[in-house]
N, C-alpha and C. Protein backbone atom coordinates (compact mmCIF):
# COMPACT_ATOMS: atom_id res chain seq x y z
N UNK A 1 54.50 32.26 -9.70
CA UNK A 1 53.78 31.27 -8.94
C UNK A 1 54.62 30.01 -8.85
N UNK A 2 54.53 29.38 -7.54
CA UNK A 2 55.21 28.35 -7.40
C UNK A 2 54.15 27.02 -8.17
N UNK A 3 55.55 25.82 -8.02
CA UNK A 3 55.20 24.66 -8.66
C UNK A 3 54.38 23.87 -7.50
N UNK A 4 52.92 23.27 -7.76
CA UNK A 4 52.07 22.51 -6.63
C UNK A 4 52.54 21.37 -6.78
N UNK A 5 52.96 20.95 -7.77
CA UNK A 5 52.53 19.59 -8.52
C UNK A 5 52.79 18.45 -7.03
N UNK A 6 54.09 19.02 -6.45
CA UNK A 6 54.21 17.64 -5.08
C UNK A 6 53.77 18.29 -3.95
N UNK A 7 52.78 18.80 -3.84
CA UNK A 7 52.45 19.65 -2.61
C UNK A 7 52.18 18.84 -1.21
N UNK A 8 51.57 17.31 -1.85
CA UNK A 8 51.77 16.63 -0.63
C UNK A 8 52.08 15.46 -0.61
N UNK A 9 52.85 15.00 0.24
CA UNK A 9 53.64 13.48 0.05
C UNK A 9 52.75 12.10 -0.53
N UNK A 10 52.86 11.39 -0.25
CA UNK A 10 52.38 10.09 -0.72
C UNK A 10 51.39 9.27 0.29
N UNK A 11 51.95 9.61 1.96
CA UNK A 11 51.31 9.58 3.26
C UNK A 11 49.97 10.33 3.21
N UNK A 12 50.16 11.42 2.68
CA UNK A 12 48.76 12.85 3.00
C UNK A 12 47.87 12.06 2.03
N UNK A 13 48.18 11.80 1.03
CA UNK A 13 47.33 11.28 -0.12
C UNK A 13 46.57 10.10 0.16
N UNK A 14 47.52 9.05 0.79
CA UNK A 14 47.09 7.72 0.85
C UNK A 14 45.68 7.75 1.81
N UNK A 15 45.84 8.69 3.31
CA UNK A 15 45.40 8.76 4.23
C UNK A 15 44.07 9.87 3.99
N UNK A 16 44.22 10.62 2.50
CA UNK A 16 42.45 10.62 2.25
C UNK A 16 42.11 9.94 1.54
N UNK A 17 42.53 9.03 1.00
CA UNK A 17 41.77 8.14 0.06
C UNK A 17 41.32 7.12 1.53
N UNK A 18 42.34 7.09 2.48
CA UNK A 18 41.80 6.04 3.41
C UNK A 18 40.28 6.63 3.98
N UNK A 19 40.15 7.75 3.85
CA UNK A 19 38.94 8.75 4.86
C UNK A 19 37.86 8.26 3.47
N UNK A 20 37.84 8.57 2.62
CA UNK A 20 36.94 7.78 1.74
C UNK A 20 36.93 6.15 1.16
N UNK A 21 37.74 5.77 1.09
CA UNK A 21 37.46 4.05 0.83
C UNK A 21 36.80 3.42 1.84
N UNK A 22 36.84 3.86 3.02
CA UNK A 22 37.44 2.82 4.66
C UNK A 22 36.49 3.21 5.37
N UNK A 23 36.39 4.68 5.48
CA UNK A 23 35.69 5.64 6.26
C UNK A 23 33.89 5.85 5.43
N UNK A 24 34.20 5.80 4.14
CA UNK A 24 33.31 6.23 3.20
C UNK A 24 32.79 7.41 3.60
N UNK A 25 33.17 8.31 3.41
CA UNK A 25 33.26 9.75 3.91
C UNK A 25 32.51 10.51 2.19
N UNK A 26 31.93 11.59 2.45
CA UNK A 26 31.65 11.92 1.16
C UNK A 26 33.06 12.84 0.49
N UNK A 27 33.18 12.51 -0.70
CA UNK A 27 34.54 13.22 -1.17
C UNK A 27 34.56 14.35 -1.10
N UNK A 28 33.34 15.13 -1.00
CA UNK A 28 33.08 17.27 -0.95
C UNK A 28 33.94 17.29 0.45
N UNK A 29 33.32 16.54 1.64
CA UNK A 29 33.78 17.01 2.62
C UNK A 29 34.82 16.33 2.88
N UNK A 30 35.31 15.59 2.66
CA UNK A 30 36.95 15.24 2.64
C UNK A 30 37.91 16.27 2.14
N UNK A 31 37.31 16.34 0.92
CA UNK A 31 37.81 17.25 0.21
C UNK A 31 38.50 19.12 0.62
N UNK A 32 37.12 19.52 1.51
CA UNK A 32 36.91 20.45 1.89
C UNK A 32 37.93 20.46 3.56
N UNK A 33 37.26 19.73 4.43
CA UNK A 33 38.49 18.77 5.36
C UNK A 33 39.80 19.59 5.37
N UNK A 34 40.44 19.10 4.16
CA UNK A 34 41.95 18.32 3.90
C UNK A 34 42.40 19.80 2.97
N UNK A 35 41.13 20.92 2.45
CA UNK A 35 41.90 22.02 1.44
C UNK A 35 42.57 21.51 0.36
N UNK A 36 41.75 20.54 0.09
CA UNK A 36 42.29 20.16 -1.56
C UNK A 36 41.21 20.31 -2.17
N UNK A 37 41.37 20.20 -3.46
CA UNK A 37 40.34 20.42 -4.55
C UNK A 37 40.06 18.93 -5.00
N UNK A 38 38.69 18.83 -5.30
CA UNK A 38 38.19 17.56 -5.21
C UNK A 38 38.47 16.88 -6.19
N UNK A 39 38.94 17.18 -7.65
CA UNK A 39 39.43 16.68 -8.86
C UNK A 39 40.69 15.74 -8.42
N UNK A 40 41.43 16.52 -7.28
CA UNK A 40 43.03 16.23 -6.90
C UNK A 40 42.86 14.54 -6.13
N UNK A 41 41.57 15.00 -5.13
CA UNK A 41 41.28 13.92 -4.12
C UNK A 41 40.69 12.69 -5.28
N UNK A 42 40.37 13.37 -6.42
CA UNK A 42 39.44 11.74 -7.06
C UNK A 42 40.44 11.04 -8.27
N UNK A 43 41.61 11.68 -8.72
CA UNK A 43 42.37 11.16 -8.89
C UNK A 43 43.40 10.37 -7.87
N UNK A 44 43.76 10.69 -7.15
CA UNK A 44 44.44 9.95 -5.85
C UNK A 44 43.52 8.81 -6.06
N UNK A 45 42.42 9.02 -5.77
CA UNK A 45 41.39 7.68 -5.42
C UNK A 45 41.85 6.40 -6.75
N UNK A 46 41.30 7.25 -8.04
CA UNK A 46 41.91 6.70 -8.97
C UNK A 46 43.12 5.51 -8.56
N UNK A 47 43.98 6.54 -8.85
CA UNK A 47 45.41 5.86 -8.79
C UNK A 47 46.02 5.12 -7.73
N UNK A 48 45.03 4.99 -6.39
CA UNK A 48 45.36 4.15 -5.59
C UNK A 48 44.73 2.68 -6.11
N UNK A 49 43.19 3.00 -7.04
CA UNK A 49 42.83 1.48 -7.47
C UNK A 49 42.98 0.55 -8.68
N UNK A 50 43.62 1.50 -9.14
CA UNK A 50 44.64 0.86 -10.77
C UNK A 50 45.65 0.00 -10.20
N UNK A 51 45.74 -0.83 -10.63
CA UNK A 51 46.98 -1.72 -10.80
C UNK A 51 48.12 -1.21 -11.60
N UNK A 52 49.36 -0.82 -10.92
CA UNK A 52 50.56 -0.20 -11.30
C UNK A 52 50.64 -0.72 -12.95
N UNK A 53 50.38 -2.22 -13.14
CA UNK A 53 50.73 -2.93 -14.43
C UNK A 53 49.70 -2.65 -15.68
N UNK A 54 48.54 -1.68 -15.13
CA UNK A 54 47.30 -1.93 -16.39
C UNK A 54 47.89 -1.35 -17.65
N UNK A 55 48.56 -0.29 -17.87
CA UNK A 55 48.70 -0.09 -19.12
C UNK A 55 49.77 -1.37 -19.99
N UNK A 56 50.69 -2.00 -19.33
CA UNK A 56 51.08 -3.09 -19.81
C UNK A 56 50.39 -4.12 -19.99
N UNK A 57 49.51 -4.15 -19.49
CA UNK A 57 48.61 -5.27 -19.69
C UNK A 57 47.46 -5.36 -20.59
N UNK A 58 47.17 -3.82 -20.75
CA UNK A 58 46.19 -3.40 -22.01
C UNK A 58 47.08 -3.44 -23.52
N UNK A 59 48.00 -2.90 -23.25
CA UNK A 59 48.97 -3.06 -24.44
C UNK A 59 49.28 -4.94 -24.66
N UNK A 60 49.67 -5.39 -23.79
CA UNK A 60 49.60 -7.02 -24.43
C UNK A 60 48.14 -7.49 -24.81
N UNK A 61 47.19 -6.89 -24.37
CA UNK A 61 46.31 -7.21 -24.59
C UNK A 61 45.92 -7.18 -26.24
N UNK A 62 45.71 -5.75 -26.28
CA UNK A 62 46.05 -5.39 -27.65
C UNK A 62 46.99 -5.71 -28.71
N UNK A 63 47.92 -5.87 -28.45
CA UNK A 63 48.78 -7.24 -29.04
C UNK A 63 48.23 -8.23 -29.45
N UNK A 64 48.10 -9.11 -28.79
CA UNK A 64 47.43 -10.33 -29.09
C UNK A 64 45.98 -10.13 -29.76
N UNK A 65 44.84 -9.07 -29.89
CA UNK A 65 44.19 -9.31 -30.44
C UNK A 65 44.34 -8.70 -31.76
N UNK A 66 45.42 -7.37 -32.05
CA UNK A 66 45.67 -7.30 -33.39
C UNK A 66 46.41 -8.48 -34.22
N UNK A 67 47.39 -9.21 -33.20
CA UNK A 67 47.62 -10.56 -34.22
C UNK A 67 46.04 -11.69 -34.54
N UNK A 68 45.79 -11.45 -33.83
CA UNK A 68 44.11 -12.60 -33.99
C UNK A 68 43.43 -12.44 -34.90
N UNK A 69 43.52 -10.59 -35.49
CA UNK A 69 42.87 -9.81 -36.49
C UNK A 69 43.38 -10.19 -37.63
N UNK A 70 45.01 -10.38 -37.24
CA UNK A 70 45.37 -9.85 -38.68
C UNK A 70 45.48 -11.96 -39.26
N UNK A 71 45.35 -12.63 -38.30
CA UNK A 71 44.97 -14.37 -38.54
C UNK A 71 43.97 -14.09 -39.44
N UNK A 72 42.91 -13.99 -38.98
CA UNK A 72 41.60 -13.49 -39.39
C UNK A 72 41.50 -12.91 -40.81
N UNK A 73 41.93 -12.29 -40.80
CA UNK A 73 42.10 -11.37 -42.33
C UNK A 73 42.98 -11.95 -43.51
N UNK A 74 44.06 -12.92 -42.74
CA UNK A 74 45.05 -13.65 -43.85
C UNK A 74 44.06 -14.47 -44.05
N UNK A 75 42.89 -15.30 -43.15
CA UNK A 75 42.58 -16.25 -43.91
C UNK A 75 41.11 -16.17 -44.81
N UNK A 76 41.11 -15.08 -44.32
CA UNK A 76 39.94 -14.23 -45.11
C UNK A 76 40.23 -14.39 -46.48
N UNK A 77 41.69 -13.91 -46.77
CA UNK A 77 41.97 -13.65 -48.07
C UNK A 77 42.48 -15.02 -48.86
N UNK A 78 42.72 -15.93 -47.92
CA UNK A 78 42.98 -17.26 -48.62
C UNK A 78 41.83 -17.57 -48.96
N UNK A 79 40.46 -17.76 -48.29
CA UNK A 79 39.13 -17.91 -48.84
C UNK A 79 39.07 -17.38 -49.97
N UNK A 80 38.86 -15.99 -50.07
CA UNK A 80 38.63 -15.33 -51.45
C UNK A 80 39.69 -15.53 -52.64
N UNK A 81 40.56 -16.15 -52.35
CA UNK A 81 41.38 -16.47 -53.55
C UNK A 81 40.96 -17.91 -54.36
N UNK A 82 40.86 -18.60 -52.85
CA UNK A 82 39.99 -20.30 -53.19
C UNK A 82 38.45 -19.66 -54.11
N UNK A 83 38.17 -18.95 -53.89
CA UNK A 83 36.79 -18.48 -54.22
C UNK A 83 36.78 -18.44 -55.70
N UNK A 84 38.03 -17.35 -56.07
CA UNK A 84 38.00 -16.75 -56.96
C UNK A 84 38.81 -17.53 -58.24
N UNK A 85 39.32 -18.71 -57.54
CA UNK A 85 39.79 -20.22 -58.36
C UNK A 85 38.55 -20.50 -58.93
N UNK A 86 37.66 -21.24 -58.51
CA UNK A 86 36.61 -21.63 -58.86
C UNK A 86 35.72 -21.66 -59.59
């Protein structure tokens, strides 16, 4: 069996997501339409409305709040030491 994975350019793709964003077409019959399988068509959809940058941006995200955590927790433990002066 051959490889699907690029079965259709970037044009074919864009231009059913346009038949559903634009058109608001139901995705079965787009789907059905166009002889793709509808999993294929709702990822396209997907990945036309992600922002190329989100996983970089979730990762800085996450960054910055594991340092906030770990603020948090150093001064946690300076408390309990002041505590445990006392």
């Amino acid at each position: 069996m051959g490889n699907n994975n690029n079965r259709y350019d970037d044009e074919f793709k864009a231009g059913a997501v346009k038949l559903l964003t634009e058109k608001g077409r139901p995705i079965s019959l787009v789907a059905k339409d166009l002889g793709v399988l509808e999993p294929a068509l709702r990822r396209w959809v997907r990945a036309s409305t992600e922002p190329a940058d989100a996983p970089a941006k979730r990762m800085a995200e996450l960054e910055a709040e594991n340092k906030k955590l770990k603020k948090d927790l150093e001064d946690a433990n300076d408390t309990v030491k002041v505590l445990k002066k006392s």
